[in-house]
Protein backbone atom coordinates (compact mmCIF):
# COMPACT_ATOMS: atom_id res chain seq x y z
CA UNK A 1 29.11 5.22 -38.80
CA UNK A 2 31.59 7.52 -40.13
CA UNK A 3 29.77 9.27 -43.28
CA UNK A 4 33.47 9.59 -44.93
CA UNK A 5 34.05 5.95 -44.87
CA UNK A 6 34.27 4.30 -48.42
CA UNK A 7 30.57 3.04 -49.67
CA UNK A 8 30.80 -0.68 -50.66
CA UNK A 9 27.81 -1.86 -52.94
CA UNK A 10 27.43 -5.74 -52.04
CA UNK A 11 25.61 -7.48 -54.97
CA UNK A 12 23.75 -11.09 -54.08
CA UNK A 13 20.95 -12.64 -54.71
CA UNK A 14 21.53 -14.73 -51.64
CA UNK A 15 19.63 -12.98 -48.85
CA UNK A 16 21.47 -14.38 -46.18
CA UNK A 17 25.03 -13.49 -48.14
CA UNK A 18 23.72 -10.30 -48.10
CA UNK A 19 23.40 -10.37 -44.72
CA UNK A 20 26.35 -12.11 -43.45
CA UNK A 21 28.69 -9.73 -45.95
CA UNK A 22 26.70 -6.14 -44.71
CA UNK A 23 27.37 -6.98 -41.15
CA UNK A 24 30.73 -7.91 -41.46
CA UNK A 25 31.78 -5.33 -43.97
CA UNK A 26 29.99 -2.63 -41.89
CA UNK A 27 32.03 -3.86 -38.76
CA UNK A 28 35.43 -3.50 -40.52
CA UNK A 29 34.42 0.30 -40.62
CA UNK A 30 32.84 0.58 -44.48
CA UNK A 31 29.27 1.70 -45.12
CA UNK A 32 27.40 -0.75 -47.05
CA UNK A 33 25.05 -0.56 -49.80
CA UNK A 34 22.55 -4.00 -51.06
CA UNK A 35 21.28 -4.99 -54.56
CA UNK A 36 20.10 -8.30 -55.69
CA UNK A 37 19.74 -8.00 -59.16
CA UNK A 38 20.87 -5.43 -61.99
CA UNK A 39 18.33 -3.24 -61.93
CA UNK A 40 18.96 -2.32 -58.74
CA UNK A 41 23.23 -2.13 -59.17
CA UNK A 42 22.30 0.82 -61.52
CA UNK A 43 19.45 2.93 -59.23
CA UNK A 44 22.19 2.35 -56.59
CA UNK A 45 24.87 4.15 -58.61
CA UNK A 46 22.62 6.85 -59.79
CA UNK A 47 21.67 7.64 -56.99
CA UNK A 48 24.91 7.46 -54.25
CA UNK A 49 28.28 7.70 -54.14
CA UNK A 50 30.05 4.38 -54.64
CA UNK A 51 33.51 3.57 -53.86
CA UNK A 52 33.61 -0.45 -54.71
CA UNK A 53 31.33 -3.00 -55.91
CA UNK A 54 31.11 -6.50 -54.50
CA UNK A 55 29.63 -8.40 -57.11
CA UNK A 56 27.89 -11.91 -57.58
CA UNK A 57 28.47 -13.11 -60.95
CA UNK A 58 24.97 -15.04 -61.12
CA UNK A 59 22.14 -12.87 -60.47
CA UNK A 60 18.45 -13.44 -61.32
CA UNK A 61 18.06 -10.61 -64.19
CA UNK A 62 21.34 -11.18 -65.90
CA UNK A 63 25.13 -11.92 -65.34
CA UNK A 64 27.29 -10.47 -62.76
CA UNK A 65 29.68 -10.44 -65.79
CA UNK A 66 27.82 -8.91 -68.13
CA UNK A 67 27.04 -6.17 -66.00
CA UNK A 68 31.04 -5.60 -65.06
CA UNK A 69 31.04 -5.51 -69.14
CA UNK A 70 28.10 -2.75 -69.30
CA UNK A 71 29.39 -0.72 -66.34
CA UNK A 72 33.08 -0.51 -68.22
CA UNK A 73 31.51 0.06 -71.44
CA UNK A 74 29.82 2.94 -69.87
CA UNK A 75 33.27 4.15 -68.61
CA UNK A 76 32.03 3.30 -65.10
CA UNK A 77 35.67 3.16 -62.96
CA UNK A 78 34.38 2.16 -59.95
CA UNK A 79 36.52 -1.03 -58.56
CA UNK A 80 34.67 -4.43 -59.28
CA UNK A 81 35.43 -7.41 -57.23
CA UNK A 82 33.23 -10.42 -58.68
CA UNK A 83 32.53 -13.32 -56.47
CA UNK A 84 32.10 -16.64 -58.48
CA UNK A 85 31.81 -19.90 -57.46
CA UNK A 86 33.72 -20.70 -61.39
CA UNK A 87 36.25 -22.98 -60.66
CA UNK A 88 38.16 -22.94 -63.70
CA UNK A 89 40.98 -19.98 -64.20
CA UNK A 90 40.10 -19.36 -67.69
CA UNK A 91 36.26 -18.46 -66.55
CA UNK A 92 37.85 -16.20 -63.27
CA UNK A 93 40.57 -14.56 -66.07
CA UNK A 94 37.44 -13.22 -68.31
CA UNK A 95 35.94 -11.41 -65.61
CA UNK A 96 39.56 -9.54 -65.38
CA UNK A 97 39.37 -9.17 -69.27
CA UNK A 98 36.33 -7.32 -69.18
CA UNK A 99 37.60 -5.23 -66.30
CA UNK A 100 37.19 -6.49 -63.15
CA UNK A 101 39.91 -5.30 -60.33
CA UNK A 102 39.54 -8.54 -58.74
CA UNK A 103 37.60 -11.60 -57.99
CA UNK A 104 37.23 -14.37 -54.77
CA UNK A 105 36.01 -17.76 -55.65
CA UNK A 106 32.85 -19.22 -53.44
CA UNK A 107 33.14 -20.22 -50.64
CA UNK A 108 35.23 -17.68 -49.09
CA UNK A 109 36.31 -16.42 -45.83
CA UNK A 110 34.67 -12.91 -45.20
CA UNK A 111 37.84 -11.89 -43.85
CA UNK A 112 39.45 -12.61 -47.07
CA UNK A 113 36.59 -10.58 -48.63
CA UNK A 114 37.73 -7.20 -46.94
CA UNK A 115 41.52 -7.73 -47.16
CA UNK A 116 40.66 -7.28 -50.88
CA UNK A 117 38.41 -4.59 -50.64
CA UNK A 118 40.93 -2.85 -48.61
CA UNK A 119 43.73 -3.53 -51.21
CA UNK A 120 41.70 -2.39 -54.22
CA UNK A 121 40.58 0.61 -52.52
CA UNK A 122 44.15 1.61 -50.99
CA UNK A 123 45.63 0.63 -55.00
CA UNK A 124 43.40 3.30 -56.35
CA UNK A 125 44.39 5.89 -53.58
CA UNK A 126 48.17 5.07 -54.44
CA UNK A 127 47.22 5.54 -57.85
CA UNK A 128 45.44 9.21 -57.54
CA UNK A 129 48.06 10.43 -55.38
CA UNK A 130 51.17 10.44 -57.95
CA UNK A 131 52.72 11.33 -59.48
CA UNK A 132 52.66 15.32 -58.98
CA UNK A 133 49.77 17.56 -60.49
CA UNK A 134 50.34 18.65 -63.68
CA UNK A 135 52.40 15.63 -64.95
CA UNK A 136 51.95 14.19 -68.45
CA UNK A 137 53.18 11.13 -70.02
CA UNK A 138 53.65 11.39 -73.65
CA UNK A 139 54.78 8.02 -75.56
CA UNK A 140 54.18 6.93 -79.20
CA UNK A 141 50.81 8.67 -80.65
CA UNK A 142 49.31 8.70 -77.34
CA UNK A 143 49.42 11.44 -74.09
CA UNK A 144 48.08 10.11 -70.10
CA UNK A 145 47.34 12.44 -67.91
CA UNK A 146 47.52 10.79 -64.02
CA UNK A 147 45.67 13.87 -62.48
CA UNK A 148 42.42 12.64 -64.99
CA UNK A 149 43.37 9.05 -65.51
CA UNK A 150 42.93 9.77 -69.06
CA UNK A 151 44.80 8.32 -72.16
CA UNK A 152 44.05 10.51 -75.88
CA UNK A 153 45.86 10.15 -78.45
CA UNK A 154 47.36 12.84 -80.89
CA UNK A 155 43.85 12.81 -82.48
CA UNK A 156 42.49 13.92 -79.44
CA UNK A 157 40.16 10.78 -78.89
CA UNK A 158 40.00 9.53 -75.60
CA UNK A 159 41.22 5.55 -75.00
CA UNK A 160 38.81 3.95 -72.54
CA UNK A 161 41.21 2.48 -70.26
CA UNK A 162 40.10 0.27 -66.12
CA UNK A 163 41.39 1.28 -63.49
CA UNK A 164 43.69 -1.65 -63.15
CA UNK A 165 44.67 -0.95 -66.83
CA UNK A 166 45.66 2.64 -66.05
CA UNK A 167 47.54 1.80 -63.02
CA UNK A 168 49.12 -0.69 -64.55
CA UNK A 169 50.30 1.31 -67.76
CA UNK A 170 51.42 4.44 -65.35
CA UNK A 171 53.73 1.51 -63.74
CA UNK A 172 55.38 0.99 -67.35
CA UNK A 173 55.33 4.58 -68.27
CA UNK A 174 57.85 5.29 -64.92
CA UNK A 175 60.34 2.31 -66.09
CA UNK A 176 60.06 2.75 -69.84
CA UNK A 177 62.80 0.09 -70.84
CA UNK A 178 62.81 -2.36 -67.82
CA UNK A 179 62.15 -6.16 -68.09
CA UNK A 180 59.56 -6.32 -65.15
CA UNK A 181 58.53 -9.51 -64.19
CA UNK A 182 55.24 -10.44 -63.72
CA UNK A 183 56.51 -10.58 -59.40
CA UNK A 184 57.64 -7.18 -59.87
CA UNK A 185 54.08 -6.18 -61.71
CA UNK A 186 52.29 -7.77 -59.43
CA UNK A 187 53.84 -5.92 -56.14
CA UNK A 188 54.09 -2.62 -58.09
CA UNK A 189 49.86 -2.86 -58.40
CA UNK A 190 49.12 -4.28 -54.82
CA UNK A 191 48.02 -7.42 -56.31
CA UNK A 192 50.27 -9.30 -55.08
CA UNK A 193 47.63 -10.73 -51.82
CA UNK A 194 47.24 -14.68 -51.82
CA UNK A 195 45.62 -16.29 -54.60
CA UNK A 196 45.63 -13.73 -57.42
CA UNK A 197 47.19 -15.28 -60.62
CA UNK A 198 50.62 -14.35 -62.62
CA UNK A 199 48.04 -14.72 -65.50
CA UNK A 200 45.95 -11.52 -64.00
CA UNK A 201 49.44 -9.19 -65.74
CA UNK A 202 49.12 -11.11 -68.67
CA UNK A 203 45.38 -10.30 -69.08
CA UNK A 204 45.99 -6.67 -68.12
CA UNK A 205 49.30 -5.99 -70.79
CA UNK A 206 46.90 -7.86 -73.07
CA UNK A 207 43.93 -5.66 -72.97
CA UNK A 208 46.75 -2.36 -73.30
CA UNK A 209 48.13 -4.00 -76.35
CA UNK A 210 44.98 -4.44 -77.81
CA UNK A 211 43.65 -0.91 -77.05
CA UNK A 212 46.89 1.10 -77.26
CA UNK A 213 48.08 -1.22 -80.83
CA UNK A 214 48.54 1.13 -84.26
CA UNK A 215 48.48 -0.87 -87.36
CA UNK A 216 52.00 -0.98 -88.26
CA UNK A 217 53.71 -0.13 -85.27
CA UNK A 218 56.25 -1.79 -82.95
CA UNK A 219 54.23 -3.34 -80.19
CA UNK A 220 54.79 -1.16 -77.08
CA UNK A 221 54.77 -4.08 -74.41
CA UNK A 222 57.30 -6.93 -75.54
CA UNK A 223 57.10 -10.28 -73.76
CA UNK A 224 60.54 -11.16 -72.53
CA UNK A 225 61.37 -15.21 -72.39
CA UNK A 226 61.37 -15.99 -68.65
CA UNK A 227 61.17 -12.44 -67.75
CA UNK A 228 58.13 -10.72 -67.89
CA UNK A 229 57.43 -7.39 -69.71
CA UNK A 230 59.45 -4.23 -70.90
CA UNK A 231 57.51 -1.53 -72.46
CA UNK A 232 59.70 -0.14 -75.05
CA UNK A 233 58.37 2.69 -76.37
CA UNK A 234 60.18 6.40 -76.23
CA UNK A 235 58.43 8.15 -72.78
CA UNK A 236 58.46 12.10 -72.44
CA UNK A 237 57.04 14.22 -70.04
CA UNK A 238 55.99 17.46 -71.34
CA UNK A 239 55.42 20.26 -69.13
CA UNK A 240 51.52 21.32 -68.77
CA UNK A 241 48.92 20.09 -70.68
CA UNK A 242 49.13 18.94 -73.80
C-alpha cells in the first residue's frame, strides 16, 4: 500500500460494514482506518493523519451528528461524509448545516461511496492549490487568506468557517457581482455528482450569512428570484498580508 495515499477513517458500528467498506476502499487505492464508536473517532485523530472521515450517523456512544458538530466546533477541517439511513431531506440538510462535506443515504452502492470520497478529496486539493501564494481577499470588515483558509475580520478575530464554507465563499469572492445559480455553484464546488441537493448551496450561503452578518449591514449574499446568488459586497485584493 502506498504510504502517501489519502487515510480514510470509516466509522460503523456494523462490523460487517466495516468490513465490506475497508476492503473495498483499500482496493480503490486509499488506506483505511476503523472506529465503531466516538471514543475511538477521536484516539484515531490524535493519533494519525486523517484525510476524510466516513461516518455513521448512529453509533452506540453518541450521534454520528453530534460528533460532525464537536469535530467542527473544535475547528476540526477534515472532510466528513455521514452515512444515514434518514430518509427525509430536512434530516440529510442538518448534517450539511453543522458541516458535513457530504452525505450517502443507506443502502448504498460502495462504488458510489468512493466516487464521493474521491470528489471531496480532489474539491479540497482544487481548493489549496489557488489561487497564487500570497493572495488576500479583502471585502466588507472581513480579510481571507486562501494559503491558510482563514477568514478575520478587521478586529483580528478569526471566523470559524468548513471547508465547504470556505470553498464556497472563495467561489463568490472571484465573481463578486455575478448572479450564480445554484447549477453554476454546484459545478464550481464539485458537488455537482448524482444525488446531492440544490438545497446543499442554500444551506452553505446560509451558514456564511449567518457567520459573516454585521448588525446593520447590507447582507453580502442576495438571493436572486429564479437565479441563484450574487454576492455583492466591494472585493479587493491587497498585496501581502494584511
Amino acid at each position: 500500500m502506498d504510504i502517501t495515499a489519502p487515510q480514510v477513517l470509516v466509522v460503523d458500528d456494523d462490523a460487517e460494514i466495516r468490513k465490506l467498506l475497508a476492503r473495498y476502499v483499500q482496493e480503490q487505492g486509499f488506506r483505511v482506518l476503523l472506529a465503531s464508536k466516538c471514543a475511538e473517532v477521536h484516539e484515531r485523530i490524535v493519533t494519525n493523519q486523517i484525510d476524510l472521515i466516513v461516518l455513521d450517523v448512529m453509533l452506540p456512544d453518541g450521534s454520528g451528528l453530534d460528533l460532525c458538530r464537536d469535530l467542527r466546533a473544535a475547528r476540526s477541517n477534515i472532510p466528513i461524509i455521514l452515512l444515514t439511513a434518514l430518509q427525509e431531506d430536512v434530516d440529510r440538510i442538518i448534517g450539511l448545516e453543522i458541516g458535513a462535506d457530504d452525505y450517502l443515504g443507506k443502502p448504498f452502492n460502495p462504488r458510489e461511496l468512493v466516487a464521493r470520497i474521491r470528489a471531496v478529496l480532489r474539491r479540497g486539493i482544487i481548493a489549496r492549490a489557488a489561487p497564487p501564494a500570497g493572495v488576500l481577499y479583502q471585502f466588507d470588515d472581513f480579510v481571507a487568506d486562501p494559503s491558510t483558509r482563514s477568514v478575520r475580520g478587521r478586529d483580528g478575530a478569526d471566523i470559524s468557517l468548513t471547508g465547504a464554507e470556505f470553498d464556497l465563499l472563495v467561489i463568490f469572492l472571484d465573481r463578486p457581482g455575478r448572479v450564480l445559480s445554484r447549477d453554476q455553484l454546484l459545478d464550481l464546488t464539485g458537488r455537482s455528482h448524482g444525488g446531492v441537493l440544490d438545497r446543499s448551496i442554500d444551506v452553505l450561503v446560509s451558514r456564511l450569512r449567518r457567520k459573516l452578518s454585521r448588525d446593520g449591514a447590507q447582507p453580502m449574499f442576495k438571493s436572486v428570484r429564479n437565479g441563484g446568488y450574487q454576492f455583492s459586497a466591494k472585493v479587493s485584493m491587497p498585496d501581502g498580508p494584511a
